[in-house]
Protein backbone atom coordinates (compact mmCIF):
# COMPACT_ATOMS: atom_id res chain seq x y z
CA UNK A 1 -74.93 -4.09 62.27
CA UNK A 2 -71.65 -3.80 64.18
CA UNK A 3 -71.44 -0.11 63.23
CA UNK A 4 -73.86 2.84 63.69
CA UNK A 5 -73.84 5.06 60.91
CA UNK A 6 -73.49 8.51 61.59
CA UNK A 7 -72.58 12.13 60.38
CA UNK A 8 -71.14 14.08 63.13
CA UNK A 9 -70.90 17.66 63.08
CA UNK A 10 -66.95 18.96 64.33
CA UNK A 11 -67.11 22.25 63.22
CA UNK A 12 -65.51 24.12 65.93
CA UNK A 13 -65.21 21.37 67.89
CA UNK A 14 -61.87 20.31 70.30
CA UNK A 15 -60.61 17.19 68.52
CA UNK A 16 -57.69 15.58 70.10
CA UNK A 17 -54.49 14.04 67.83
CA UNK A 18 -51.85 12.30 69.15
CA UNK A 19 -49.06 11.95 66.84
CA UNK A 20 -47.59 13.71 64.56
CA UNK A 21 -46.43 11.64 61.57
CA UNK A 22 -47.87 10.94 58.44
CA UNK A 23 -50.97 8.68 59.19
CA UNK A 24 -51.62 11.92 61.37
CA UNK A 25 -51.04 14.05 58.34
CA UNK A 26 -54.08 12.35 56.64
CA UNK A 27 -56.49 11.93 59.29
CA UNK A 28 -55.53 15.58 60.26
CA UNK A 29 -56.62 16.63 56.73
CA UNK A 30 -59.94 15.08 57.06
CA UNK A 31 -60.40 17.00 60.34
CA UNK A 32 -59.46 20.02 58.67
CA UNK A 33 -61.90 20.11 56.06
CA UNK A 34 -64.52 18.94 58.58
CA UNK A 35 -63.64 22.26 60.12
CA UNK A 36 -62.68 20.97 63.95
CA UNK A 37 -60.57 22.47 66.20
CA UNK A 38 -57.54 20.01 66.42
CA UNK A 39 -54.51 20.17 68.93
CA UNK A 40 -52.14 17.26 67.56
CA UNK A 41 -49.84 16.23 70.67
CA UNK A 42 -46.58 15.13 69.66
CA UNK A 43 -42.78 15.35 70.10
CA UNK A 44 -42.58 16.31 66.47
CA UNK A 45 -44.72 17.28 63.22
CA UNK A 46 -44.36 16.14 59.81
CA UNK A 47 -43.71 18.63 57.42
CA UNK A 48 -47.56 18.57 56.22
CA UNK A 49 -48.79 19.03 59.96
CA UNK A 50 -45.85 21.59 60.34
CA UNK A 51 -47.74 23.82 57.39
CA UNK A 52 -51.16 23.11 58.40
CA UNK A 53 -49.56 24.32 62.52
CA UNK A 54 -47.90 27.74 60.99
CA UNK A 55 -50.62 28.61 58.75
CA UNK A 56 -53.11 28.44 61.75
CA UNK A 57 -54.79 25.49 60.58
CA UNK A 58 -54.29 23.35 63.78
CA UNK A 59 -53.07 23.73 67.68
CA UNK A 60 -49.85 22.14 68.40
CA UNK A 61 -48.31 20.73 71.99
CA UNK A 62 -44.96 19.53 71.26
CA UNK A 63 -44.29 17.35 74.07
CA UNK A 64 -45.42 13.40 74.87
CA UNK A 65 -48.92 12.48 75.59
CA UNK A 66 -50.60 12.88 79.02
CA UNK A 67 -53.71 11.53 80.51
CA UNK A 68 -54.76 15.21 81.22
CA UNK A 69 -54.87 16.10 77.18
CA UNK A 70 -58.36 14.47 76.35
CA UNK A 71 -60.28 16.74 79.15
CA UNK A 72 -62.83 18.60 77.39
CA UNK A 73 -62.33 16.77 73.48
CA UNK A 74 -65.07 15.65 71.70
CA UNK A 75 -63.37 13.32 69.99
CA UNK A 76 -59.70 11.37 70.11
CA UNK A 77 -57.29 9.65 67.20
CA UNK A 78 -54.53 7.78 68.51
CA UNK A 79 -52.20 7.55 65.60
CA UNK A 80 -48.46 6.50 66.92
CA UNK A 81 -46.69 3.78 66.10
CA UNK A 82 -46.41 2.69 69.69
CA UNK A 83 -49.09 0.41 70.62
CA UNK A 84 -48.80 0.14 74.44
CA UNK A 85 -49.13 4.47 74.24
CA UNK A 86 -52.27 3.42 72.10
CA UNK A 87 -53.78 1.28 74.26
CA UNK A 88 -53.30 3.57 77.01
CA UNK A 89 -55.45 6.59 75.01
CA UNK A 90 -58.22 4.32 74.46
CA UNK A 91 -58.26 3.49 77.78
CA UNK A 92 -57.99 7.12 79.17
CA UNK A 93 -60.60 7.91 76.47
CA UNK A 94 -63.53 4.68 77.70
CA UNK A 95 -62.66 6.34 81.20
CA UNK A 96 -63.41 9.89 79.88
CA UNK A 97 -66.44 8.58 77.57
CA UNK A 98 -65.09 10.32 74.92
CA UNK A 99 -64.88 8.49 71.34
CA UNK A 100 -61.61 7.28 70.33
CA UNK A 101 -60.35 5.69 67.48
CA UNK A 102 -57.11 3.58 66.93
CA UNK A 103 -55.49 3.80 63.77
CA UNK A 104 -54.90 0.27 62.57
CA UNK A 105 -56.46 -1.17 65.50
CA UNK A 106 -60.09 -2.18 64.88
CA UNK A 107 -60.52 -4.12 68.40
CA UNK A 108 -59.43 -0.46 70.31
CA UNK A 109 -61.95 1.64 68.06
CA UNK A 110 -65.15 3.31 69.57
CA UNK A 111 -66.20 4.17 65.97
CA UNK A 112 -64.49 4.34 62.43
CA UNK A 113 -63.98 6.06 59.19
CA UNK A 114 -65.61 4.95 56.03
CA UNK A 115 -64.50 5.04 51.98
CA UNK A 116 -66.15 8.61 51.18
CA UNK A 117 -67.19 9.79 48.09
CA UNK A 118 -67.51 13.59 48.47
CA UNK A 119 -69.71 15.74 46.52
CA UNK A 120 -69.85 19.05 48.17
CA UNK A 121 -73.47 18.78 50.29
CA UNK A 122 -73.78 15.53 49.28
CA UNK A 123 -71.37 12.75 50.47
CA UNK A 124 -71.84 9.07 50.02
CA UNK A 125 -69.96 6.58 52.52
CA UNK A 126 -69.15 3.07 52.64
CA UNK A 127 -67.66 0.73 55.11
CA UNK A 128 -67.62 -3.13 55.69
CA UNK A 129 -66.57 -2.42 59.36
CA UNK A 130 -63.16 -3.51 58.24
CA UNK A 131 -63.82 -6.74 56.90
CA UNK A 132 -63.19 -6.17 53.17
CA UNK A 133 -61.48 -2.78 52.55
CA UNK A 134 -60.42 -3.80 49.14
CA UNK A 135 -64.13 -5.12 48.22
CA UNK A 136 -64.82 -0.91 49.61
CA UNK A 137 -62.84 0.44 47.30
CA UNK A 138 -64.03 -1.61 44.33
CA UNK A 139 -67.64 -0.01 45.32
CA UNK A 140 -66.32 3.36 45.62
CA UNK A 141 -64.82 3.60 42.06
CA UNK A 142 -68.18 1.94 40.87
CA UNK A 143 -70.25 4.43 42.32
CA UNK A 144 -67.52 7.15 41.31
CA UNK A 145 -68.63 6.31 37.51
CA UNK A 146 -72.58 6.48 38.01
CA UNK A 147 -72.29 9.96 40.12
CA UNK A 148 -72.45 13.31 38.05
CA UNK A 149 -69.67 15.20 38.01
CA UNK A 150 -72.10 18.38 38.70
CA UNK A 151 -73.57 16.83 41.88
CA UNK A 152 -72.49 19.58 44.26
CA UNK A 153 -74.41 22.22 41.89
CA UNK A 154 -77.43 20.37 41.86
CA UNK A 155 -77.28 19.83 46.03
CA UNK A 156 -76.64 23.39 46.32
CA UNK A 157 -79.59 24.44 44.43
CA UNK A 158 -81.92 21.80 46.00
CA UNK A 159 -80.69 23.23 49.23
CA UNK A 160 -81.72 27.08 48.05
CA UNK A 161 -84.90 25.76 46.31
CA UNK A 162 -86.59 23.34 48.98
CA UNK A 163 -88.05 26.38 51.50
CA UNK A 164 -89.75 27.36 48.13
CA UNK A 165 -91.14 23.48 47.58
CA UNK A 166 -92.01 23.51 51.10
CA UNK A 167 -94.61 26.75 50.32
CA UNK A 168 -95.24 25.41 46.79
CA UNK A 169 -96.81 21.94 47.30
CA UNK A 170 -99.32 21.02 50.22
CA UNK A 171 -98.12 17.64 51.16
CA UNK A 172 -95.00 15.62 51.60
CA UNK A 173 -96.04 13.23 48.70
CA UNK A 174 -96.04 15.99 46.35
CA UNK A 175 -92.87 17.24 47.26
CA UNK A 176 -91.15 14.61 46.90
CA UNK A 177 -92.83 13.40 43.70
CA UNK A 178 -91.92 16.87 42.13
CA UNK A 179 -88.18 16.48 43.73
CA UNK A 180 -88.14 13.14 41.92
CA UNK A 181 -89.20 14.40 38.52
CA UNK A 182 -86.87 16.88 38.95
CA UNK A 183 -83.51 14.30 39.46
CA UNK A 184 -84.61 12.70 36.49
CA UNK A 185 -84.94 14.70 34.65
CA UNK A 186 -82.15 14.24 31.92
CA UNK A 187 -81.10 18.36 31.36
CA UNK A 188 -80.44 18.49 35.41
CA UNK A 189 -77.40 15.71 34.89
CA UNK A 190 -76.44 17.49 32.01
CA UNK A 191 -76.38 21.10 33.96
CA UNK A 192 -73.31 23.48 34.05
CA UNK A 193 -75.34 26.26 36.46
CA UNK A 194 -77.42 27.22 38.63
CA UNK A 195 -79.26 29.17 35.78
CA UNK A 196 -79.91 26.50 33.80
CA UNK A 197 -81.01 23.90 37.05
CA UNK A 198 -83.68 26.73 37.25
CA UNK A 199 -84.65 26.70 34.38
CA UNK A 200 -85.76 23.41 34.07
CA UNK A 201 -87.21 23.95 37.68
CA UNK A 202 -89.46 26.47 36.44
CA UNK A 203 -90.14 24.03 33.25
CA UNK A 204 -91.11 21.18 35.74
CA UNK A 205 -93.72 23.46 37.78
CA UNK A 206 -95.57 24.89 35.16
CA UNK A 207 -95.74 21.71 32.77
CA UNK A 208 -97.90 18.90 33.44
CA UNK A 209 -96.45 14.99 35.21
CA UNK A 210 -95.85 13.91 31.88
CA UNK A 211 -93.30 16.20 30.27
CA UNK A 212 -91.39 15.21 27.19
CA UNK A 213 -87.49 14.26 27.70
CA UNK A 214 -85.21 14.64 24.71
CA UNK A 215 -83.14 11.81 24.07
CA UNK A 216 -79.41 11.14 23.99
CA UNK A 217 -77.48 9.94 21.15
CA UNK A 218 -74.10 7.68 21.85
CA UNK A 219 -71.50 6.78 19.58
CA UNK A 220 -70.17 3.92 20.63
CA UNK A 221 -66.20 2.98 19.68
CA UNK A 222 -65.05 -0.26 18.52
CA UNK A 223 -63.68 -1.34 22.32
CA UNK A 224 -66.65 -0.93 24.77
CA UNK A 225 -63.92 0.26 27.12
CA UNK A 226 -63.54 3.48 25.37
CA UNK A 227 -67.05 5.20 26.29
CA UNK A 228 -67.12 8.22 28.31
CA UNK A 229 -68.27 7.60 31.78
CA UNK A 230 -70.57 9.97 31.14
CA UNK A 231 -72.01 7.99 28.44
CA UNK A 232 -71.94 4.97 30.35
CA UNK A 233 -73.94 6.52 33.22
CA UNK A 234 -76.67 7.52 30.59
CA UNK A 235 -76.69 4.42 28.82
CA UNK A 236 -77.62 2.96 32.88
CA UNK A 237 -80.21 5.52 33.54
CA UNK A 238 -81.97 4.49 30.32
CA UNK A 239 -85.85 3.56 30.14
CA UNK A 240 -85.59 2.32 26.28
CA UNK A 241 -82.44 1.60 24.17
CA UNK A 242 -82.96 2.19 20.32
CA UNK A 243 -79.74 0.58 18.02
CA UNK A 244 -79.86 -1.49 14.48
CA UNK A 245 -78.87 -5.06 14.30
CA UNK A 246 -75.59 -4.19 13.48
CA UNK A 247 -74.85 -2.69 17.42
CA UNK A 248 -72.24 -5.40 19.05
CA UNK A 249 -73.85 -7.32 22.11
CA UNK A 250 -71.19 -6.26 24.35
CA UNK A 251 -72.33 -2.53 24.01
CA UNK A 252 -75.96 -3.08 24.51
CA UNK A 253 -75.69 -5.04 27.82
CA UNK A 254 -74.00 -1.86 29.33
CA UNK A 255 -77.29 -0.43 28.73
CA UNK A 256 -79.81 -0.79 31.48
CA UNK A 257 -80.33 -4.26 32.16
CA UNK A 258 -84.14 -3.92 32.14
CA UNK A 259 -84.60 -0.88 30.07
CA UNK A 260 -86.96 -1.77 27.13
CA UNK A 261 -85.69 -2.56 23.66
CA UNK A 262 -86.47 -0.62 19.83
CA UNK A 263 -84.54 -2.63 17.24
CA UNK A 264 -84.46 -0.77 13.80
CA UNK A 265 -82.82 -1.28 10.23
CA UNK A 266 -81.18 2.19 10.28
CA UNK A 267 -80.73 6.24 11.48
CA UNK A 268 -83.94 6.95 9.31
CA UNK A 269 -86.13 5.52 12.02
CA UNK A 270 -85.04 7.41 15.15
CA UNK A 271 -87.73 9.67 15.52
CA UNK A 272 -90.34 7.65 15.06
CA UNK A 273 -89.11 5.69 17.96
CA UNK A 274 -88.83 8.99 20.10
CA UNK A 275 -91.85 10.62 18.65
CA UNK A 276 -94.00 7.40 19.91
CA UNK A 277 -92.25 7.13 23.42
CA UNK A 278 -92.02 10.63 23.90
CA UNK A 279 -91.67 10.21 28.29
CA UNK A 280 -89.08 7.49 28.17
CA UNK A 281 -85.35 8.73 29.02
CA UNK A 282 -84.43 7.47 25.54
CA UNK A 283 -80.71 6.11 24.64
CA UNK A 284 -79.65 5.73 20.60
CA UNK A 285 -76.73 3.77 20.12
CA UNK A 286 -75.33 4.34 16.49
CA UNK A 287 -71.46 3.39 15.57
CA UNK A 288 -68.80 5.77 15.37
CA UNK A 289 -68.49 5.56 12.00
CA UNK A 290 -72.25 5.37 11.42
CA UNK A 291 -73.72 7.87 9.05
CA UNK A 292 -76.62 9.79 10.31
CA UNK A 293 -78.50 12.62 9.84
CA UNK A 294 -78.67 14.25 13.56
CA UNK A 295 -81.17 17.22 12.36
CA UNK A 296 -84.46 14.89 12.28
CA UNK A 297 -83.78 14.90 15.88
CA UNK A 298 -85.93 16.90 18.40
CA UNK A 299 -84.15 19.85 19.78
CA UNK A 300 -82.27 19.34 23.36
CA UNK A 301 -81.33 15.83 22.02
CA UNK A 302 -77.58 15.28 23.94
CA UNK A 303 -74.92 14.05 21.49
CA UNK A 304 -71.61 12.22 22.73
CA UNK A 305 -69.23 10.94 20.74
CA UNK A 306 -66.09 8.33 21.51
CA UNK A 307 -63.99 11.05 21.30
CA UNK A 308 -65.40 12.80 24.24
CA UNK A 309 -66.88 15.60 22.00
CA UNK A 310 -70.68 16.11 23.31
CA UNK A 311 -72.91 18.83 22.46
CA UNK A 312 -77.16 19.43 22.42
CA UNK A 313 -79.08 20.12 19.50
């Protein structure tokens, strides 16, 4: 492991920038939302950094870098285009022991920035420590499609809940087996509020390990690359896959790879399926053009259609 990986804390910390073009702009950005203290050193400021400087966002030296600038800075970012000047920071930075990275210059970088996918609380990073940015970015958009869109609600109310878990359960085990019942759970994806994350919360602590998830319906289009991403991130998280004969191939491998099979002749034998597997997280594929009768269905069932329409019983 070339790389260490680590979440640093820069709020209200002196973060040095020299340079004040547009590869500043976005690393300056970052900073920004990371809540630092930045001074950007430069002769001149893009019009971004120029903003960011008169809004208060940022400190601003307009004149040419000097040795003297990285006293007291946690942290350095050498971002000009001149590569003897960034060669000298790094330098004056290993002689201050202060991190410093070199845009564009792996060999001259005490640490790095990874592909982030940001959620709020939650963030997910990635790096190959340079070696395959593209092969990065093919993993972020993959993991972009399996992550909820309602993420940052549910870390913000495991966040508020877990002093309450902490009094709740005895041991570390049963925290964390509740916590995991609690992800699973198929209504917490599916959540729009805080209200309803506690809802099923409160359902979770006062029912017993086995409780009974409703299923999800998906109505699959003729091209496979049509489905909601939402539906395709179900159809991954699911323990059994119910569909007729008639579903294409190409659909049902999206499924889970390893999720458990119900073949049936037709709509008429759904819920006898989800009546006799009533704990499995339970996807029914059925054609867009497929005629059904939805109401045999247990109540809380999740519906989503090709045309992006979804709704619960």
């Amino acid at each position: 492991m070339q790389y260490f990986p680590i979440f640093v804390d820069l709020v209200n910390k002196p973060v040095l920038v020299i340079g004040g073009g547009e590869v500043a702009s976005r690393k300056v950005a970052m900073l920004c939302e990371a809540q630092a203290d930045v001074l950007v050193v430069s002769p001149t400021l893009s019009d971004e950094l120029s903003v960011r400087f008169a809004s208060g966002d940022i400190r601003y030296r307009q004149a040419e870098y000097q040795t003297q600038d990285i006293d007291g800075v946690w942290q350095v970012w050498a971002t000009t285009n001149n590569s003897e000047l960034n060669l000298r920071i790094h330098q004056d930075a290993t002689a201050a022991k202060v991190l410093c990275n070199v845009v564009d210059s792996p060999d001259h970088c005490d640490f790095i920035t990874p592909s982030i996918i940001d959620r709020g609380l939650l963030q997910v990073a990635i790096s190959s420590g340079g070696a395959a940015p593209v092969l990065v970015r093919f993993l972020r958009e993959l993991l972009e499609t399996q992550l909820a869109a309602n993420l940052p609600l549910i870390a913000q109310f495991s966040q508020q809940s877990r002093p309450y878990i902490k009094q709740y359960f005895n041991t570390v085990d049963e925290r964390r087996y509740f916590w995991e019942r609690f992800f699973r759970h198929p209504l917490v994806s599916n959540a729009q509020s805080l209200l309803q994350l506690q809802t099923v919360f409160e359902e979770l602590l006062n029912t017993e390990n086995n409780f009974i998830v409703p299923p999800v319906v998906v109505f699959y289009p003729q091209d496979p690359e049509l489905l909601t991403l939402k539906a395709l991130r179900l159809m991954q998280q699911a323990e059994r896959v119910i569909s007729t004969k008639h579903c294409p191939k190409v659909i049902s491998d999206l499924c889970r790879r390893d999720a458990n099979r119900s073949p049936i002749e037709n709509s008429d034998e759904w819920l006898s399926v989800v009546e006799q597997f009533p704990t499995d997280r339970i996807v029914i594929l059925a054609a867009y053009d497929e005629p059904c009768n939805l109401s045999v269905l247990p109540a809380k069932t999740q519906v989503l259609r090709c045309n992006g329409e979804a709704f619960t019983l």
